[in-house]
C-alpha atoms as a PDB file:
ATOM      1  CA  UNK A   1      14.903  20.303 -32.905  1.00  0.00           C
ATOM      2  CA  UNK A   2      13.625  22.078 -36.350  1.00  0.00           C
ATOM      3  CA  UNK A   3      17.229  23.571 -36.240  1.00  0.00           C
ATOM      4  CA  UNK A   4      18.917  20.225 -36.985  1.00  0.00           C
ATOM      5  CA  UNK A   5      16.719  19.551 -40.245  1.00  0.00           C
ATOM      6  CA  UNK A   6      18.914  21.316 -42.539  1.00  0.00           C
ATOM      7  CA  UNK A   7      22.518  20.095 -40.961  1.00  0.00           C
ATOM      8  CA  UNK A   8      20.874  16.631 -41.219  1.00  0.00           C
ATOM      9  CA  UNK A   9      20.165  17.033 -44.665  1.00  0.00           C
ATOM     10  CA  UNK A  10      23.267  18.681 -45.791  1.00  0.00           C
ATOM     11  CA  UNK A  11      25.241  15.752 -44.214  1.00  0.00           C
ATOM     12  CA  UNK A  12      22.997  13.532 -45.639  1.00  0.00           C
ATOM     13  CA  UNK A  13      23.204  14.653 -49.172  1.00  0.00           C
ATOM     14  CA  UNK A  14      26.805  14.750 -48.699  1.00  0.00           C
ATOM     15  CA  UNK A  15      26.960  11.531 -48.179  1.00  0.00           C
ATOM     16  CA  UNK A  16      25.205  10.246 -51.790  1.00  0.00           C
ATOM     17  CA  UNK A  17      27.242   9.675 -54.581  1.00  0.00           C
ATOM     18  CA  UNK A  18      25.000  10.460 -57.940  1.00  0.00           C
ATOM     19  CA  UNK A  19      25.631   6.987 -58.812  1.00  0.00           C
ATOM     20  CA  UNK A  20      23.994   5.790 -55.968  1.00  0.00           C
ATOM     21  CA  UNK A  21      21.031   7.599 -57.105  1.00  0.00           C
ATOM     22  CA  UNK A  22      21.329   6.893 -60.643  1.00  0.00           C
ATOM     23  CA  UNK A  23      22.570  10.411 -61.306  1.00  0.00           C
ATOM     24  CA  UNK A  24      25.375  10.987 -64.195  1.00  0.00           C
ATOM     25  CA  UNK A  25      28.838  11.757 -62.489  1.00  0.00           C
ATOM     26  CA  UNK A  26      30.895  14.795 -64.591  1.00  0.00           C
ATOM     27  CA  UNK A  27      33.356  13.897 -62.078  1.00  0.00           C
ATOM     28  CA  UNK A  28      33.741  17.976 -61.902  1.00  0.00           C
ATOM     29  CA  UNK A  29      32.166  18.368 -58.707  1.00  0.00           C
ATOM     30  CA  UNK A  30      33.149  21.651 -56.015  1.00  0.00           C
ATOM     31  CA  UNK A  31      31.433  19.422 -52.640  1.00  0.00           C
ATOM     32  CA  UNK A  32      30.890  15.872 -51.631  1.00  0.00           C
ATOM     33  CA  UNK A  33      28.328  14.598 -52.732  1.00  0.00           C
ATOM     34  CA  UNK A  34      24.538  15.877 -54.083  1.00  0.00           C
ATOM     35  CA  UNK A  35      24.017  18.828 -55.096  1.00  0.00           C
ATOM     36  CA  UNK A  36      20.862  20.675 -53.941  1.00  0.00           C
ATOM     37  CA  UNK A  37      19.611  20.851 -57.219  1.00  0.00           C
ATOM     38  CA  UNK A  38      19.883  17.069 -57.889  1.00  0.00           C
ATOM     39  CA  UNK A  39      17.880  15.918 -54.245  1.00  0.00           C
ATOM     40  CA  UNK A  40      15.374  18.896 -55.597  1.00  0.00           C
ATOM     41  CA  UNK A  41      15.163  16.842 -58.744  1.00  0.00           C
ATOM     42  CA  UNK A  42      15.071  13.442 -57.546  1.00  0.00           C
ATOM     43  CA  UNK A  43      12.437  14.773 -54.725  1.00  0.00           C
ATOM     44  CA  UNK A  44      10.377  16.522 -57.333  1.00  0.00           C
ATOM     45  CA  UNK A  45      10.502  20.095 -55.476  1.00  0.00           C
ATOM     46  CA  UNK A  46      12.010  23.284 -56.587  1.00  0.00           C
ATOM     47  CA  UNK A  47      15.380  24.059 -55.697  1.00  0.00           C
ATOM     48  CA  UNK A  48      14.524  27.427 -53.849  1.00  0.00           C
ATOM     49  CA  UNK A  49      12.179  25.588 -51.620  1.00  0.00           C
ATOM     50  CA  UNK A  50      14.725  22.819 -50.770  1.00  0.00           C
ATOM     51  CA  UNK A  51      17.246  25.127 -50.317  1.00  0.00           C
ATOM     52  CA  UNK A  52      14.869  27.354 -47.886  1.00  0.00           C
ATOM     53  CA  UNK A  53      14.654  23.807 -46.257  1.00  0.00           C
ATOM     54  CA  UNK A  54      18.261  23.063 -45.516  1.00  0.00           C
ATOM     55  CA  UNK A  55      18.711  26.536 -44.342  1.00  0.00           C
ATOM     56  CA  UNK A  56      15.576  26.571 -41.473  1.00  0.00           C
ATOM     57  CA  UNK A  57      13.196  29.196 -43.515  1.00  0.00           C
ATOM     58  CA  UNK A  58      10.370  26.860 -44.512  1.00  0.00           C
ATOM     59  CA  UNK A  59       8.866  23.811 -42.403  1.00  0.00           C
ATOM     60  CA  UNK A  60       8.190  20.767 -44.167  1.00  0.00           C
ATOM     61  CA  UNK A  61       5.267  18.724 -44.778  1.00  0.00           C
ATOM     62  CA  UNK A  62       4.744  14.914 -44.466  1.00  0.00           C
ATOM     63  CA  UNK A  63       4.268  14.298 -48.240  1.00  0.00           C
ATOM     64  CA  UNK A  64       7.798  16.723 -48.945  1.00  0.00           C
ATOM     65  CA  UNK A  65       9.863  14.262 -46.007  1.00  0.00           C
ATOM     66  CA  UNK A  66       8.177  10.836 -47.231  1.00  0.00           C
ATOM     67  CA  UNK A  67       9.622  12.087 -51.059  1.00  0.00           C
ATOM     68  CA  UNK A  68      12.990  13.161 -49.259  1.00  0.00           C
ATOM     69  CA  UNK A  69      13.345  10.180 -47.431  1.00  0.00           C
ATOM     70  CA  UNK A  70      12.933   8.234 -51.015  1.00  0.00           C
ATOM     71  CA  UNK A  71      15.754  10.707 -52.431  1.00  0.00           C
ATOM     72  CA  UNK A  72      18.021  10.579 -49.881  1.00  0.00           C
ATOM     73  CA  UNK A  73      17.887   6.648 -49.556  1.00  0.00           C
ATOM     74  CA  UNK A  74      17.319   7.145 -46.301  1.00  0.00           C
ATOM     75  CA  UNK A  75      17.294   4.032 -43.604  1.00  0.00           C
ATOM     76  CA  UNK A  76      14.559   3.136 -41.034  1.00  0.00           C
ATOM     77  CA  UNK A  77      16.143   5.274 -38.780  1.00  0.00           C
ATOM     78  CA  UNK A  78      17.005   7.836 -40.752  1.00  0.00           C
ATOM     79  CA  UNK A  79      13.381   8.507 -41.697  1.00  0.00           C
ATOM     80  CA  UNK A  80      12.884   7.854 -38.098  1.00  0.00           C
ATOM     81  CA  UNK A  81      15.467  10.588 -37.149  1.00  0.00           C
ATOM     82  CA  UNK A  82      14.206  12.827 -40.434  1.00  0.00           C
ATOM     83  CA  UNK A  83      10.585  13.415 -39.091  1.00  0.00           C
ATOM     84  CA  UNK A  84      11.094  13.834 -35.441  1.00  0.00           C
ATOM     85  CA  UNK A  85      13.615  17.003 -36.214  1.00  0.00           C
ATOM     86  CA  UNK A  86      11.203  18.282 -38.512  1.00  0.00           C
ATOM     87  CA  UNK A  87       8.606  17.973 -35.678  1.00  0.00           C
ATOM     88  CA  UNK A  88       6.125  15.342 -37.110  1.00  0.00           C
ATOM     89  CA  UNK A  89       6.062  12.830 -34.796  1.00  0.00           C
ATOM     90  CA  UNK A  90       4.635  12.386 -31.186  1.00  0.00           C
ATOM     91  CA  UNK A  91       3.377  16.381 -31.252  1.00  0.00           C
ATOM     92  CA  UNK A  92       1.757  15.306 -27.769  1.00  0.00           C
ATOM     93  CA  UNK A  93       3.257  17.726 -24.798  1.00  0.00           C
ATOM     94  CA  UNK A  94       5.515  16.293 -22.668  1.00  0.00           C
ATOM     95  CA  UNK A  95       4.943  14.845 -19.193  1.00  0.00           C
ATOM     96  CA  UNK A  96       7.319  15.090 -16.665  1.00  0.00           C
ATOM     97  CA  UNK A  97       9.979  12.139 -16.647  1.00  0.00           C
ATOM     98  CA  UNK A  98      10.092  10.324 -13.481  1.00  0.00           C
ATOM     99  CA  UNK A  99      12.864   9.323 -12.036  1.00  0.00           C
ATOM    100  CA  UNK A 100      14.903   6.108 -13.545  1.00  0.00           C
ATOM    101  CA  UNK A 101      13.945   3.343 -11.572  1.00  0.00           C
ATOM    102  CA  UNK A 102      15.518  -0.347 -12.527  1.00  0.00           C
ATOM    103  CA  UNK A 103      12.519  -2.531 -13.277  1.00  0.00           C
ATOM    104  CA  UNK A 104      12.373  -5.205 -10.949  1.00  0.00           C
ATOM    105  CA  UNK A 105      12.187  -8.315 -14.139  1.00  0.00           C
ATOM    106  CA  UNK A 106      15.555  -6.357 -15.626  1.00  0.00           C
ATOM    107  CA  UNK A 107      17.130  -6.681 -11.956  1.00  0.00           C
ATOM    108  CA  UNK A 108      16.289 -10.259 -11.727  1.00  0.00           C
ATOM    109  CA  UNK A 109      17.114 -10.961 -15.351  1.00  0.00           C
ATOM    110  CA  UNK A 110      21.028  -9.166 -14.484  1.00  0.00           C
ATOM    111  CA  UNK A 111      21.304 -11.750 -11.626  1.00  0.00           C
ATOM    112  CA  UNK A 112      20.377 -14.774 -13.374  1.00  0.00           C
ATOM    113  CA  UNK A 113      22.519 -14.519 -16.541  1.00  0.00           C
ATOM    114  CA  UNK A 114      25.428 -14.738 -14.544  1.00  0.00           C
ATOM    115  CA  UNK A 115      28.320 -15.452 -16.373  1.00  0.00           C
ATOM    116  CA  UNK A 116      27.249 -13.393 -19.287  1.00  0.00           C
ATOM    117  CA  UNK A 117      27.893  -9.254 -19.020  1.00  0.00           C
ATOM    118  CA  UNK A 118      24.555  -7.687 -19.037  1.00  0.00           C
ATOM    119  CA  UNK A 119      23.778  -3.958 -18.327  1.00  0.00           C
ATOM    120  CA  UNK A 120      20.284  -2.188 -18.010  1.00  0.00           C
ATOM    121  CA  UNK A 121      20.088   1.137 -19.788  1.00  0.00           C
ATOM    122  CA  UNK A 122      18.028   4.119 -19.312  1.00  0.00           C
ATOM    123  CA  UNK A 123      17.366   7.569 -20.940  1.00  0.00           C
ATOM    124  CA  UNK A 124      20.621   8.697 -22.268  1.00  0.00           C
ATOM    125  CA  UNK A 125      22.379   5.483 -22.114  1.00  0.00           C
ATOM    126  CA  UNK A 126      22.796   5.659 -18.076  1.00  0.00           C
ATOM    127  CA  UNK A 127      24.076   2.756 -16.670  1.00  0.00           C
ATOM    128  CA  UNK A 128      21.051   1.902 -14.220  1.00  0.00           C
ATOM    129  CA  UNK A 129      22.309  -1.657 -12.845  1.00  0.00           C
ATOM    130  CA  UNK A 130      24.676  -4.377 -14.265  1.00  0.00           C
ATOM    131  CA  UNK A 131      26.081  -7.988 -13.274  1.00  0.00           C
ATOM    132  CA  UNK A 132      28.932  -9.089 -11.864  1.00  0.00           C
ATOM    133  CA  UNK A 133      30.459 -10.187 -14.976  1.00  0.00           C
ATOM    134  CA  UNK A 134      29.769  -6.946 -16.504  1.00  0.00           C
ATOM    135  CA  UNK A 135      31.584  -4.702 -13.860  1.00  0.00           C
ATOM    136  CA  UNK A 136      34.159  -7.389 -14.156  1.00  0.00           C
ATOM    137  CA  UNK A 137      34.563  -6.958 -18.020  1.00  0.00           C
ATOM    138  CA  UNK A 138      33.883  -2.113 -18.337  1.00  0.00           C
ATOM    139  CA  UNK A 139      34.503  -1.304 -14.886  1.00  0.00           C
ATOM    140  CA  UNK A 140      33.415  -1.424 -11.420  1.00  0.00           C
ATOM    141  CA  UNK A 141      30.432   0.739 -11.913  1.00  0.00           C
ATOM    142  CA  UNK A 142      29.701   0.952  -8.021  1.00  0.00           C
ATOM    143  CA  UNK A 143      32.759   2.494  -7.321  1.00  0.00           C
ATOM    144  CA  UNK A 144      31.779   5.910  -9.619  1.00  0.00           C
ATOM    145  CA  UNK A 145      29.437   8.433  -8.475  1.00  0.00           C
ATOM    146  CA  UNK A 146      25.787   7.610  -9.798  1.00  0.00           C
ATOM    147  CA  UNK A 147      25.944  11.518 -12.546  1.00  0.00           C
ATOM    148  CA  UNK A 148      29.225   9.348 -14.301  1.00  0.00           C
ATOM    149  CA  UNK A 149      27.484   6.438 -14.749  1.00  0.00           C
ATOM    150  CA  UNK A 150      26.594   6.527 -18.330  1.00  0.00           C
ATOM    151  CA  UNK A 151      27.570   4.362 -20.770  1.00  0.00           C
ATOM    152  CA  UNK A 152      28.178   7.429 -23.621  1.00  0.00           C
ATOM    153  CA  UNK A 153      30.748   9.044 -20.898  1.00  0.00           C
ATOM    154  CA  UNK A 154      32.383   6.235 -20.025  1.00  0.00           C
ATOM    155  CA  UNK A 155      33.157   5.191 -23.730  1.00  0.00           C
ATOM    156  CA  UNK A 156      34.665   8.646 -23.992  1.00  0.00           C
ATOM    157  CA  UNK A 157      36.009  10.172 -20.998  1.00  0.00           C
ATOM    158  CA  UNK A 158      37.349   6.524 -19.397  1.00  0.00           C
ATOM    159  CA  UNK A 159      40.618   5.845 -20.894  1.00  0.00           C
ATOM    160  CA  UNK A 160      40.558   2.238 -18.973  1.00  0.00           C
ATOM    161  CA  UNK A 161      36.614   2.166 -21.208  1.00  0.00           C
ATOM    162  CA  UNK A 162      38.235   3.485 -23.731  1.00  0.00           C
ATOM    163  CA  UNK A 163      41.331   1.356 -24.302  1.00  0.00           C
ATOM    164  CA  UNK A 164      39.001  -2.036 -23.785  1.00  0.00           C
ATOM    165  CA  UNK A 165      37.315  -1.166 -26.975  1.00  0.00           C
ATOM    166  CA  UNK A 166      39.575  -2.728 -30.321  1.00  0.00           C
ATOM    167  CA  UNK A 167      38.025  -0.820 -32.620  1.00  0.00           C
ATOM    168  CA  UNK A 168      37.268   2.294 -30.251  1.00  0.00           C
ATOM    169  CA  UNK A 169      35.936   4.523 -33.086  1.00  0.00           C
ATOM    170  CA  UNK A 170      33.429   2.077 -34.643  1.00  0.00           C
ATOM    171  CA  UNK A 171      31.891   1.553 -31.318  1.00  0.00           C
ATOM    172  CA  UNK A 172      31.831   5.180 -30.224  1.00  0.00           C
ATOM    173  CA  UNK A 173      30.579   6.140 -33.429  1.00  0.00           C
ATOM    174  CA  UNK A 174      27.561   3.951 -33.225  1.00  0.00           C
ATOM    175  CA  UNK A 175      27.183   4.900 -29.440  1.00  0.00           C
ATOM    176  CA  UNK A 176      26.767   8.462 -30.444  1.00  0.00           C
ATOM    177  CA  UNK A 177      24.298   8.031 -33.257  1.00  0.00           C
ATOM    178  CA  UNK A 178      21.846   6.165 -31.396  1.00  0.00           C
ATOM    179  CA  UNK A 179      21.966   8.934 -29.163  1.00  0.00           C
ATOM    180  CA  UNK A 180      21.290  11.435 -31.544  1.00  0.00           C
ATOM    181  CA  UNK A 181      18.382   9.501 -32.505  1.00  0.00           C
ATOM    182  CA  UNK A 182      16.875   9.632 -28.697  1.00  0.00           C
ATOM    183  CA  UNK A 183      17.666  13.198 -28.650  1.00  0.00           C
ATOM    184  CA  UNK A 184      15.135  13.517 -31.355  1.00  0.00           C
ATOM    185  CA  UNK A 185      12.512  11.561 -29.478  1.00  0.00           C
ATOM    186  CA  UNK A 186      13.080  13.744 -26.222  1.00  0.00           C
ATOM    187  CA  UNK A 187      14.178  17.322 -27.613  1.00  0.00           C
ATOM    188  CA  UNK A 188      12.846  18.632 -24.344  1.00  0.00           C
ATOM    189  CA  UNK A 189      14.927  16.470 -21.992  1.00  0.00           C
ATOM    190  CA  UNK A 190      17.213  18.872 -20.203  1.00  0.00           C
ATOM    191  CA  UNK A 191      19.641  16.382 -18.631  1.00  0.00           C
ATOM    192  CA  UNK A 192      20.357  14.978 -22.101  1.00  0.00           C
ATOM    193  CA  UNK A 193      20.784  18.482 -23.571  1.00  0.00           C
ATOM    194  CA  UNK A 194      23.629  18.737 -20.279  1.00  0.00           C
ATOM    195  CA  UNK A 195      25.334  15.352 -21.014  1.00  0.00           C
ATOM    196  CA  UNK A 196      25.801  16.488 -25.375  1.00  0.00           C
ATOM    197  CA  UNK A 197      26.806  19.852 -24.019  1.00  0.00           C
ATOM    198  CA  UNK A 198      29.615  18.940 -21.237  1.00  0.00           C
ATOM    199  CA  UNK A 199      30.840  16.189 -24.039  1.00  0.00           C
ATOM    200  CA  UNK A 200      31.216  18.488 -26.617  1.00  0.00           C
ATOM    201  CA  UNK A 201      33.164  20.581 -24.193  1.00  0.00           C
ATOM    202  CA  UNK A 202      35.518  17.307 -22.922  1.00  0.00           C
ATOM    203  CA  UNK A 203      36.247  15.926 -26.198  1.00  0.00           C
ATOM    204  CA  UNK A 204      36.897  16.484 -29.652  1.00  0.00           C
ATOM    205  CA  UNK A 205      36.230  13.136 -30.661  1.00  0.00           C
ATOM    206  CA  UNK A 206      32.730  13.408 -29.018  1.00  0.00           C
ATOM    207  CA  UNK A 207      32.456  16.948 -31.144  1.00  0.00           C
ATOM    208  CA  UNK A 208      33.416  15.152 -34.092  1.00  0.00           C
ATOM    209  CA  UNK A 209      31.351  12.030 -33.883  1.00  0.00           C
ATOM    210  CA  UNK A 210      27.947  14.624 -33.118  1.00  0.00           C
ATOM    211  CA  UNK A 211      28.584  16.821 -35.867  1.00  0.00           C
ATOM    212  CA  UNK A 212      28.411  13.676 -38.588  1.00  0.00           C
ATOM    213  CA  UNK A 213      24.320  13.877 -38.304  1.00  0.00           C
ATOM    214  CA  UNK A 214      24.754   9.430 -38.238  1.00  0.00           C
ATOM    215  CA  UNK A 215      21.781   7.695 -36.709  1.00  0.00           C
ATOM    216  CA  UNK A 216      21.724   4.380 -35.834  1.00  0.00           C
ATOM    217  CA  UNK A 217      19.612   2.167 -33.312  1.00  0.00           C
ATOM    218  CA  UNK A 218      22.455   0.103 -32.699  1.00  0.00           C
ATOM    219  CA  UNK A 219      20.065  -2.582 -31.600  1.00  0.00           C
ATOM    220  CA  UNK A 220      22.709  -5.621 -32.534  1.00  0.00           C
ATOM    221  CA  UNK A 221      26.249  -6.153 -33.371  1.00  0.00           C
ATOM    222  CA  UNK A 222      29.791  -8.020 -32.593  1.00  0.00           C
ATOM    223  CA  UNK A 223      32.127  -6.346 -30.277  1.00  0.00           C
ATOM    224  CA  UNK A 224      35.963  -6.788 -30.364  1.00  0.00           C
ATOM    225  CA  UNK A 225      37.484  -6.143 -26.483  1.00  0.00           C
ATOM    226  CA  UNK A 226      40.884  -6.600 -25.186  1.00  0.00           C
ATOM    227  CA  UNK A 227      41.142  -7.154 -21.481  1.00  0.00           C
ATOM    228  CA  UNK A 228      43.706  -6.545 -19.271  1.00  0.00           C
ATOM    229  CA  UNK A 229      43.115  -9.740 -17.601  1.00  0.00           C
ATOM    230  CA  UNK A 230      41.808 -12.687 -20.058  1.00  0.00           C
ATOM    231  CA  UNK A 231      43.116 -10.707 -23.565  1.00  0.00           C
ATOM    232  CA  UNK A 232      40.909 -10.781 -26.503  1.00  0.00           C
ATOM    233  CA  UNK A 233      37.242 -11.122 -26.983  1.00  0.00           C
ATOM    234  CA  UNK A 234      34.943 -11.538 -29.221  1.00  0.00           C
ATOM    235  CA  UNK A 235      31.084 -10.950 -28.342  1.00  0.00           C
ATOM    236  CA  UNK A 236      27.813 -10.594 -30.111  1.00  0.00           C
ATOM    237  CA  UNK A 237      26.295  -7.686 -28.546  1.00  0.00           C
ATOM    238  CA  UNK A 238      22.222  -7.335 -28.362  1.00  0.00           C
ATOM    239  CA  UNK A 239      20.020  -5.009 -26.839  1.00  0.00           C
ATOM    240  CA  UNK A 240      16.806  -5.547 -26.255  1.00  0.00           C
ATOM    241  CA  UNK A 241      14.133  -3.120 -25.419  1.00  0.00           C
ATOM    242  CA  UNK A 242      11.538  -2.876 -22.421  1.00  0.00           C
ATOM    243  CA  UNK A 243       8.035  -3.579 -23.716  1.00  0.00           C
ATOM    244  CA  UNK A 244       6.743  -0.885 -21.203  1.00  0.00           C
ATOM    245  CA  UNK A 245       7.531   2.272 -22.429  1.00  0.00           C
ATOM    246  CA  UNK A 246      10.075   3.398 -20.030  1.00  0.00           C
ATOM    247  CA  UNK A 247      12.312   3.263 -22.700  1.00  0.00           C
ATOM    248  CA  UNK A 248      15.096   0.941 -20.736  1.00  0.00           C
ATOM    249  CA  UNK A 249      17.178  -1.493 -22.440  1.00  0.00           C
ATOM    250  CA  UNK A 250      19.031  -4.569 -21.179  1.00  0.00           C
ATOM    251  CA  UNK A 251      22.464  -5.020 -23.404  1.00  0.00           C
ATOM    252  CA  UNK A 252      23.960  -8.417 -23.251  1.00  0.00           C
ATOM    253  CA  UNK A 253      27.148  -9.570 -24.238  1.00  0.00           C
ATOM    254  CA  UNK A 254      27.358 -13.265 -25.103  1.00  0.00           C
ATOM    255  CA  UNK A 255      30.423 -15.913 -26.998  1.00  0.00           C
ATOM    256  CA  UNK A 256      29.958 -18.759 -29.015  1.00  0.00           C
ATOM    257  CA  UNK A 257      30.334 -21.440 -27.230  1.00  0.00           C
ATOM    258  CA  UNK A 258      33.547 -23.193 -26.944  1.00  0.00           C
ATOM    259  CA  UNK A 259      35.786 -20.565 -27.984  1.00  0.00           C
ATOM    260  CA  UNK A 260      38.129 -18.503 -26.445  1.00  0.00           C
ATOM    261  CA  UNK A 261      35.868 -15.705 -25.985  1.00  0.00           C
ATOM    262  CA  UNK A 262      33.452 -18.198 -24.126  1.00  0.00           C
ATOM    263  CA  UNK A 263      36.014 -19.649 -21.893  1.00  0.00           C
ATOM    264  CA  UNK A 264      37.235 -15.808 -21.057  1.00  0.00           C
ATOM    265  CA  UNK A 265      33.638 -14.906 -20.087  1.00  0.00           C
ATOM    266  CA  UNK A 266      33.826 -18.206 -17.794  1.00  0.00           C
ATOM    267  CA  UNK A 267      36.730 -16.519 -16.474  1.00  0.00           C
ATOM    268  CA  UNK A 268      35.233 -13.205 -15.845  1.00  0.00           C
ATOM    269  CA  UNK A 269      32.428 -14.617 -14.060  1.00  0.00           C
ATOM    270  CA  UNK A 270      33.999 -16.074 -11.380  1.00  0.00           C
ATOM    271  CA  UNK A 271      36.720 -13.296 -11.278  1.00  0.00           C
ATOM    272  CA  UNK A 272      34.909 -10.646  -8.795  1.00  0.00           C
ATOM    273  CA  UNK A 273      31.372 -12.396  -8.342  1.00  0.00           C
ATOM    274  CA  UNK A 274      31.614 -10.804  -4.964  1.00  0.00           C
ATOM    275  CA  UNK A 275      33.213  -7.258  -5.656  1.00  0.00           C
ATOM    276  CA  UNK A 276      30.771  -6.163  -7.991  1.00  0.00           C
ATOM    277  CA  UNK A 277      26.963  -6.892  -6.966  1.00  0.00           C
ATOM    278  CA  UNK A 278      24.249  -5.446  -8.565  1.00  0.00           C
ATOM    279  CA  UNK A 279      23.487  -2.119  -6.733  1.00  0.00           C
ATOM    280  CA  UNK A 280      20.094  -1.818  -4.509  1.00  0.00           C
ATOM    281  CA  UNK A 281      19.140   1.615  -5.246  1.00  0.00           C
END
């Protein structure tokens, strides 16, 4: 992943204004942004060895990304994203991934919200098992073959996923940068590789969204959805991590209570309690 050290801090730097940074603004600038000599400046490095940085001929130390990092204001996961492409994080080799397997508290934890959409996650954002209410609200996950069931393809390649979404390219655009930040925690995971590849290839929007270097956790956040059947809603969205290490993630969807959005989910989770059971493989 060395190779994405210099695109991430060209976009980076790109995205700075010398304001931000306390830099003077001649307002006579040729690019967006920094220039390489002001992050060599605010870093305290020489220009030729940042710009041997940004263009993949030097490798960079912990002291020179900690001093980036500072430069580049970057956030938690940013510096998160920063040091894993620059190959200074787990340097441990990789074991063999075994296969995605629901844990069994998740499953029973999907059955007993009920009435509020919940979704487990695995590597790459594949859909692993869901409630009711959740097939009810995306789609009736059972009903696609287990390689499409991914929550990154669906948001892309689904128009009915697609159109759900009120603010489609907010959502997408988060979706894709916490992506890009497991892609730096697994640069060896073939099947991930795949997925970035055939999307690229699908859709430009997908190409776009990639190419921006964002990275985001996107642990938390409210969601704006307009369903066919009960219209508008409004949900907080949370996702909440597996304290084993697999790496799965349970995302559920809840409404403040009495309020439209609450009633729809009411709705929802008595509209196909029995078409959409959680699956048993």
């Amino acid at each position: 992943m060395t190779d994405e050290l210099g695109p991430f801090l060209k976009a980076r730097r790109a995205a700075l204004s010398p304001y931000e940074v306390g830099l003077p603004d001649t307002g006579q600038r040729k690019v967006a942004g920094l220039r390489r000599e002001e992050v060599a400046q605010l870093a305290a490095i020489s220009v030729d060895y940042y710009t041997r940085l940004e263009q993949g001929r030097v490798q960079a130390s912990a002291t020179v990304l900690a001093t980036l990092s500072r430069a580049l204001r970057l956030t938690d996961d940013e510096q998160t994203y920063l040091y894993a492409v620059a190959g200074k994080t787990d340097a441990r080799p990789r074991r063999r991934r075994p296969a995605q397997k629901v844990r069994p508290a998740i499953r029973r934890l999907l059955d007993q919200l009920g009435r509020t959409p919940a979704i487990a996650l695995g590597r790459r954002m594949d859909v692993l098992a869901w409630n009711h209410t959740a097939a009810a609200l995306f789609t009736d996950f059972g009903r696609l073959p287990v390689a499409h069931r991914n929550y990154i393809r669906l948001l892309f390649t689904d128009p009915a996923v697609r159109a759900l979404h009120v603010d489609w390219q907010h959502d997408a655009r988060d979706a894709v940068a916490a992506l890009r930040m497991e892609a730096a925690a697994t640069p060896d995971d073939p099947a991930l590789a795949q997925l970035v590849g055939e999307l690229s290839v699908q859709d430009a929007d997908f190409r776009s969204s990639w190419a921006e270097q964002r990275v985001n956790a996107a642990a938390y956040g409210t969601k704006h959805y307009r369903h066919a059947v009960v219209g508008d809603l409004t949900l907080d969205c949370d996702i909440w991590v597996s304290p084993d290490g697999s790496g799965q993630r349970l995302m559920v969807l809840t409404a403040e209570p009495a309020t439209p959005s609450y009633d729809a989910l009411q709705i929802l989770g008595s509209y196909s309690r029995n078409a959409a059971a959680i699956p048993t493989w």
